[in-house]
N, C-alpha and C. Protein backbone atom coordinates (compact mmCIF):
# COMPACT_ATOMS: atom_id res chain seq x y z
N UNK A 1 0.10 -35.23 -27.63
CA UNK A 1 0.45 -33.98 -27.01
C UNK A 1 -0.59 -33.55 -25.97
N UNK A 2 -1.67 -33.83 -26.45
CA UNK A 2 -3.16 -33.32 -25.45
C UNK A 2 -2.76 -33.88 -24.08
N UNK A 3 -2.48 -35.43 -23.99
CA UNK A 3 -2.17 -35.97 -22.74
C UNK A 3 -1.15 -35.65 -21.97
N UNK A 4 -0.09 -34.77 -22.53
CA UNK A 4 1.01 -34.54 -21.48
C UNK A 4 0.33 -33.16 -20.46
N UNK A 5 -0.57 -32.19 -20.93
CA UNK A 5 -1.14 -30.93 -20.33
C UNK A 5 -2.34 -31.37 -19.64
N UNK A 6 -2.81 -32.80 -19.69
CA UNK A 6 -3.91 -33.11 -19.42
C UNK A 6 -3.90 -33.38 -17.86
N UNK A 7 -4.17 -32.56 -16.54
CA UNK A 7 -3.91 -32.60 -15.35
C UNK A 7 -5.10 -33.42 -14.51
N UNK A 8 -4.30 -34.50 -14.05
CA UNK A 8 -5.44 -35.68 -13.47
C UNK A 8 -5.39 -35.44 -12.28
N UNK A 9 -7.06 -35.53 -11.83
CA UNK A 9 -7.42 -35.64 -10.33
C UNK A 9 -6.95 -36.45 -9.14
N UNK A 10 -6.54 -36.27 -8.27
CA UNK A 10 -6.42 -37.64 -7.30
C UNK A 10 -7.38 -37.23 -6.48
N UNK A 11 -7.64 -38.55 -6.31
CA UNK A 11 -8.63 -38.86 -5.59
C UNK A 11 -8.16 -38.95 -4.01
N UNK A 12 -9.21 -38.04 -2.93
CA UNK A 12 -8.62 -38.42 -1.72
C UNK A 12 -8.58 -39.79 -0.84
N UNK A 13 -7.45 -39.81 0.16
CA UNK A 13 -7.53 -40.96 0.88
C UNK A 13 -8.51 -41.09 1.83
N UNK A 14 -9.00 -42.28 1.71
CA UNK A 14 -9.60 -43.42 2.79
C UNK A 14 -9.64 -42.67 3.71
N UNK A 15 -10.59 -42.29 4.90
CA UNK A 15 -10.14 -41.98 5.82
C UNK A 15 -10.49 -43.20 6.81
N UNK A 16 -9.40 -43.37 8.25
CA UNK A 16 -9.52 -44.56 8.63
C UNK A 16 -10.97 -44.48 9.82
N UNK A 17 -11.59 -45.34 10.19
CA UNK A 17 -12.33 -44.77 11.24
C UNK A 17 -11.85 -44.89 12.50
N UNK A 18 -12.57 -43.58 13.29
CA UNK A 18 -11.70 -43.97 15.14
C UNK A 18 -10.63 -42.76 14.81
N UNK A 19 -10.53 -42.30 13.66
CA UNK A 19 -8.90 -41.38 13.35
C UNK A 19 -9.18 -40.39 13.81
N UNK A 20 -10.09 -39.43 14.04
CA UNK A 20 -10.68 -38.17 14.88
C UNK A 20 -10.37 -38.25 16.05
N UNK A 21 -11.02 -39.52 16.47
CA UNK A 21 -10.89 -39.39 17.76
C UNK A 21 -9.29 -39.98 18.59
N UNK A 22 -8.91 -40.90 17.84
CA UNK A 22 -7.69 -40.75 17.82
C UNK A 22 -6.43 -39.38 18.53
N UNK A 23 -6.90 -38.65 17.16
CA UNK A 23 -6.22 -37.73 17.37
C UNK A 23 -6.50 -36.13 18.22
N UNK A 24 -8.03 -36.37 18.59
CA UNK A 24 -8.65 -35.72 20.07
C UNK A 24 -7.74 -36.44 21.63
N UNK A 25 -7.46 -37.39 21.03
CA UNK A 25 -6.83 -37.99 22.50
C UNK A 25 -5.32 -37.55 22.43
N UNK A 26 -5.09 -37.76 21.23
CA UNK A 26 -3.31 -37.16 21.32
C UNK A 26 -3.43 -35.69 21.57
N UNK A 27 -4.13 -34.84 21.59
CA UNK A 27 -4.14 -33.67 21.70
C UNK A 27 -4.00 -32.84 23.24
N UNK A 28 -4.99 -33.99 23.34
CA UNK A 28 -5.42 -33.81 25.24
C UNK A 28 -4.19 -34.24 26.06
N UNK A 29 -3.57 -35.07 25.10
CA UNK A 29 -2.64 -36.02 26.17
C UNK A 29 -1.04 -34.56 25.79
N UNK A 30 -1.20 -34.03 24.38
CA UNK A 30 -0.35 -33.11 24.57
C UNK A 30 -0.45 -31.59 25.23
N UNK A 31 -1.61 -31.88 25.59
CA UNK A 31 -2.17 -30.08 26.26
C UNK A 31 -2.03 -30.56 27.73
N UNK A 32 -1.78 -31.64 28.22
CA UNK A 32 -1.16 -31.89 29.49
C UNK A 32 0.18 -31.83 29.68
N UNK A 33 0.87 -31.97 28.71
CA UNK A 33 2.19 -31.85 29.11
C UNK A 33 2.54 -30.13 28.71
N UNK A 34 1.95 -29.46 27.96
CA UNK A 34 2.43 -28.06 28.21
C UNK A 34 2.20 -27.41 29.04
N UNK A 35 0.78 -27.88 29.90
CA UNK A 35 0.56 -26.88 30.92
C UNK A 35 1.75 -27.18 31.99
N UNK A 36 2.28 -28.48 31.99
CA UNK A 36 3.12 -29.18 33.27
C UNK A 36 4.42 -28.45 32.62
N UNK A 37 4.89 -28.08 31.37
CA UNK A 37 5.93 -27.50 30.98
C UNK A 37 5.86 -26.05 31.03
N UNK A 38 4.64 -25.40 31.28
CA UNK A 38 4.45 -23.82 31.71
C UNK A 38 4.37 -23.53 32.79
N UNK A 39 4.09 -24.33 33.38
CA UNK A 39 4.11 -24.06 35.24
C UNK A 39 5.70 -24.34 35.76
N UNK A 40 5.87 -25.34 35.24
CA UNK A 40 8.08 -25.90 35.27
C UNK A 40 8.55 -24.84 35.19
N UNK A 41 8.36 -24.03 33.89
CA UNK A 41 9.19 -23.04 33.24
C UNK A 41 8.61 -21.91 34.09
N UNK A 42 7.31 -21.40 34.51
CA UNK A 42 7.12 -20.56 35.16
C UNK A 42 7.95 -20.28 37.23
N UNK A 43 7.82 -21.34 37.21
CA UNK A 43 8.80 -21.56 38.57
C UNK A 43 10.21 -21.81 38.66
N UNK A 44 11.18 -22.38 37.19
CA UNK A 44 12.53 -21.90 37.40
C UNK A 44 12.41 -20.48 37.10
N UNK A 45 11.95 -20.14 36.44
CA UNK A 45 12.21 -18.62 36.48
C UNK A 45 11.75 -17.44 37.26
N UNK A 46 11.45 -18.22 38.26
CA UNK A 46 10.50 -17.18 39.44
C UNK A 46 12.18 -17.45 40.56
N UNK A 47 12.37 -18.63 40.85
CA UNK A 47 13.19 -19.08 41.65
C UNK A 47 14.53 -18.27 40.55
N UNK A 48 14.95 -18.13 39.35
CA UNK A 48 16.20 -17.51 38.89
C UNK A 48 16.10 -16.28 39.60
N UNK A 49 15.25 -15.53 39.44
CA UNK A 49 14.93 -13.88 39.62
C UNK A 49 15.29 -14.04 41.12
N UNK A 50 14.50 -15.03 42.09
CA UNK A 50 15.10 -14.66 43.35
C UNK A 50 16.29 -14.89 43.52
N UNK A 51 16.86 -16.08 43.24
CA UNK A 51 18.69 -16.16 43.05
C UNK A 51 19.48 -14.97 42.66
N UNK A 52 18.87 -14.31 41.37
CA UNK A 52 19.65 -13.29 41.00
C UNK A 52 19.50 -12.06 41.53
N UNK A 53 18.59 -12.01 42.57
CA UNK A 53 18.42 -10.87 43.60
C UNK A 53 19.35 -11.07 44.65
N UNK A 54 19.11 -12.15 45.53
CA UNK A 54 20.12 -12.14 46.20
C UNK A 54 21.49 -11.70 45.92
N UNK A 55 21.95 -12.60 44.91
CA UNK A 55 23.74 -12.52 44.38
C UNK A 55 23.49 -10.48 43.97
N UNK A 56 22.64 -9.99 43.73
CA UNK A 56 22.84 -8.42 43.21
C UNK A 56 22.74 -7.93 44.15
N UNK A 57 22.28 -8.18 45.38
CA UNK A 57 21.73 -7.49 46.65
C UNK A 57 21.35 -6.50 46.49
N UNK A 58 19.80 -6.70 45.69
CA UNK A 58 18.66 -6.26 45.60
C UNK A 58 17.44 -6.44 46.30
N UNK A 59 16.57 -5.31 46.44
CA UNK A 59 15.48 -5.22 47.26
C UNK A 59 14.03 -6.58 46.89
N UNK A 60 14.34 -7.67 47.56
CA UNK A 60 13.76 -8.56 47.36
C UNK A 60 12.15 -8.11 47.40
N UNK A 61 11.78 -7.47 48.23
CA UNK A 61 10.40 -7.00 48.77
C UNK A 61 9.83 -6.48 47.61
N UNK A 62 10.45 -5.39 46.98
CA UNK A 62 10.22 -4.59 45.86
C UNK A 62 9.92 -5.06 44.37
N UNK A 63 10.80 -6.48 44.26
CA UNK A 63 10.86 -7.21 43.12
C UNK A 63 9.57 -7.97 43.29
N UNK A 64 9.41 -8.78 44.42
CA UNK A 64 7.93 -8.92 44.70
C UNK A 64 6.55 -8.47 44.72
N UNK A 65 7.28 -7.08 44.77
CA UNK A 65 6.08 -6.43 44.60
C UNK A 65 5.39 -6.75 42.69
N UNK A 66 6.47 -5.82 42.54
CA UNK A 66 6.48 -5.83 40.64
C UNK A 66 6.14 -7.13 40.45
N UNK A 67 6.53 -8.36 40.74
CA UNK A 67 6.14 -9.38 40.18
C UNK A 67 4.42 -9.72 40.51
N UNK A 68 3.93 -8.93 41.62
CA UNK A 68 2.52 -9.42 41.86
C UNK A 68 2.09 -8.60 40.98
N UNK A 69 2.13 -7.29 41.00
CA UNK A 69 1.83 -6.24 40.23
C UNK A 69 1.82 -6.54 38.77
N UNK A 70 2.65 -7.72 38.43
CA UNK A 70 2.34 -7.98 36.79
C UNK A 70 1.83 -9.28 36.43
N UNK A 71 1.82 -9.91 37.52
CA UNK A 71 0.55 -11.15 37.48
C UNK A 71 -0.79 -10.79 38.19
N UNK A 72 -1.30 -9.60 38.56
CA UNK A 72 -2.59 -9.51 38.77
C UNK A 72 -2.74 -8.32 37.41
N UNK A 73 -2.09 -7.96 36.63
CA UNK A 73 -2.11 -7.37 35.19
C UNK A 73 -2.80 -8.39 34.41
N UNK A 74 -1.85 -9.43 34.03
CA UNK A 74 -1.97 -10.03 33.00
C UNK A 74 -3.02 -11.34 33.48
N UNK A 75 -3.43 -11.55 34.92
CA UNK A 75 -4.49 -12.25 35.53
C UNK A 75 -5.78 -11.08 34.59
N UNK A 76 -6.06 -10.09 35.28
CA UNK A 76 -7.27 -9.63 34.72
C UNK A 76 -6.98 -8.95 33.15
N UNK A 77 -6.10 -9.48 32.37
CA UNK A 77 -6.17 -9.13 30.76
C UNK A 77 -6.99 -10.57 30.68
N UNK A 78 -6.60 -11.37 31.04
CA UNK A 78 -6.69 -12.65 30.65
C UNK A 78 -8.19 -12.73 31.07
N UNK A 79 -8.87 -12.66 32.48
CA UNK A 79 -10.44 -12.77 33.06
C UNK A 79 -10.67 -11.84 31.81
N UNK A 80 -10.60 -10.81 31.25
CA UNK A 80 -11.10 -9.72 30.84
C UNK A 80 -11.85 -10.42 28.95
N UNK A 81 -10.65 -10.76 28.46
CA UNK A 81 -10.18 -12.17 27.08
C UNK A 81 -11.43 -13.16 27.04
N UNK A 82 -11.17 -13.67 28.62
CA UNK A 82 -12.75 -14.99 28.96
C UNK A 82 -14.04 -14.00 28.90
N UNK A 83 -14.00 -13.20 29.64
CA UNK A 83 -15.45 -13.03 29.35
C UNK A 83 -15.80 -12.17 27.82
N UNK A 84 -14.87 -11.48 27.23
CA UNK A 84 -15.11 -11.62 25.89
C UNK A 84 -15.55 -12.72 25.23
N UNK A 85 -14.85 -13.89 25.11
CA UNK A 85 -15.35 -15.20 24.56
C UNK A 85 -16.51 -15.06 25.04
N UNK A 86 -16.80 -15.76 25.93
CA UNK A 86 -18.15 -16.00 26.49
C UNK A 86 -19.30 -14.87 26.02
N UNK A 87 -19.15 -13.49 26.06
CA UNK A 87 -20.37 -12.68 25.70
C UNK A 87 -20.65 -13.09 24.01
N UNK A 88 -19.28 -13.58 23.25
CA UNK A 88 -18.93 -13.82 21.76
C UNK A 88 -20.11 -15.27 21.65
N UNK A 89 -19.81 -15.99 22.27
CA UNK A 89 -20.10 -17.17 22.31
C UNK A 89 -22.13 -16.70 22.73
N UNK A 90 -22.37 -16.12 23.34
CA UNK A 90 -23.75 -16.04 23.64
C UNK A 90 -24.56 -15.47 22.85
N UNK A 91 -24.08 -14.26 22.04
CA UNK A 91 -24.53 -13.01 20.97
C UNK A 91 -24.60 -14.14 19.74
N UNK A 92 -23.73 -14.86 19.83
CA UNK A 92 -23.67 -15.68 18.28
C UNK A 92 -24.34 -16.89 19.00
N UNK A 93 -24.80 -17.48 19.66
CA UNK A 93 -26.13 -18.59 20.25
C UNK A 93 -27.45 -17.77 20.36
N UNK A 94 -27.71 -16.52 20.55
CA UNK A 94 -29.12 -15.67 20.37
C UNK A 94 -29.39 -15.85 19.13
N UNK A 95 -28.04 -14.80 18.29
CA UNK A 95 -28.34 -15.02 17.10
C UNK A 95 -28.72 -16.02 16.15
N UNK A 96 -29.05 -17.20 16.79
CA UNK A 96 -28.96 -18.50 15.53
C UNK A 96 -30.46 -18.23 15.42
């Protein structure tokens, strides 16, 4: 009876060598294809909005505007994000 409650260890696997780095390279090789799939996706949908201005005969100028107006937003959230890291990254390198 003792042996059926009796819960055995496994032991972990082997790890292979080269497998880190391995999978540092698949990573890189997949953080290239999203940026090429965020810039794709960022330009059909820049080019929809102007299509669908035209066909509404809407103020193209105006939509342009708003659209700079919310990529120099989310441009300086984003500069704003980096230099957080970076002051993060320096306070915690003093500190060591």
């Amino acid at each position: 009876m003792a042996e059926l409650t009796r819960v055995e260890r496994r032991r972990p696997r082997p790890r292979r060598p080269g497998g880190a780095e391995q999978r540092l390279r698949a990573g890189r090789q997949r953080g290239g294809r999203l940026a090429r799939t965020i810039v794709l996706g960022a330009l059909v949908v820049f080019l929809g909005i102007a299509w669908l201005a035209r066909e509404l005969e809407l103020d193209v100028d105006e939509l342009l505007d708003y659209a700079l107006t919310s990529l120099l937003l989310v441009g300086g959230l984003v500069a704003l994000a980096i230099l957080g890291a970076v002051l993060l990254r320096l306070v915690r390198r003093l500190l060591r």
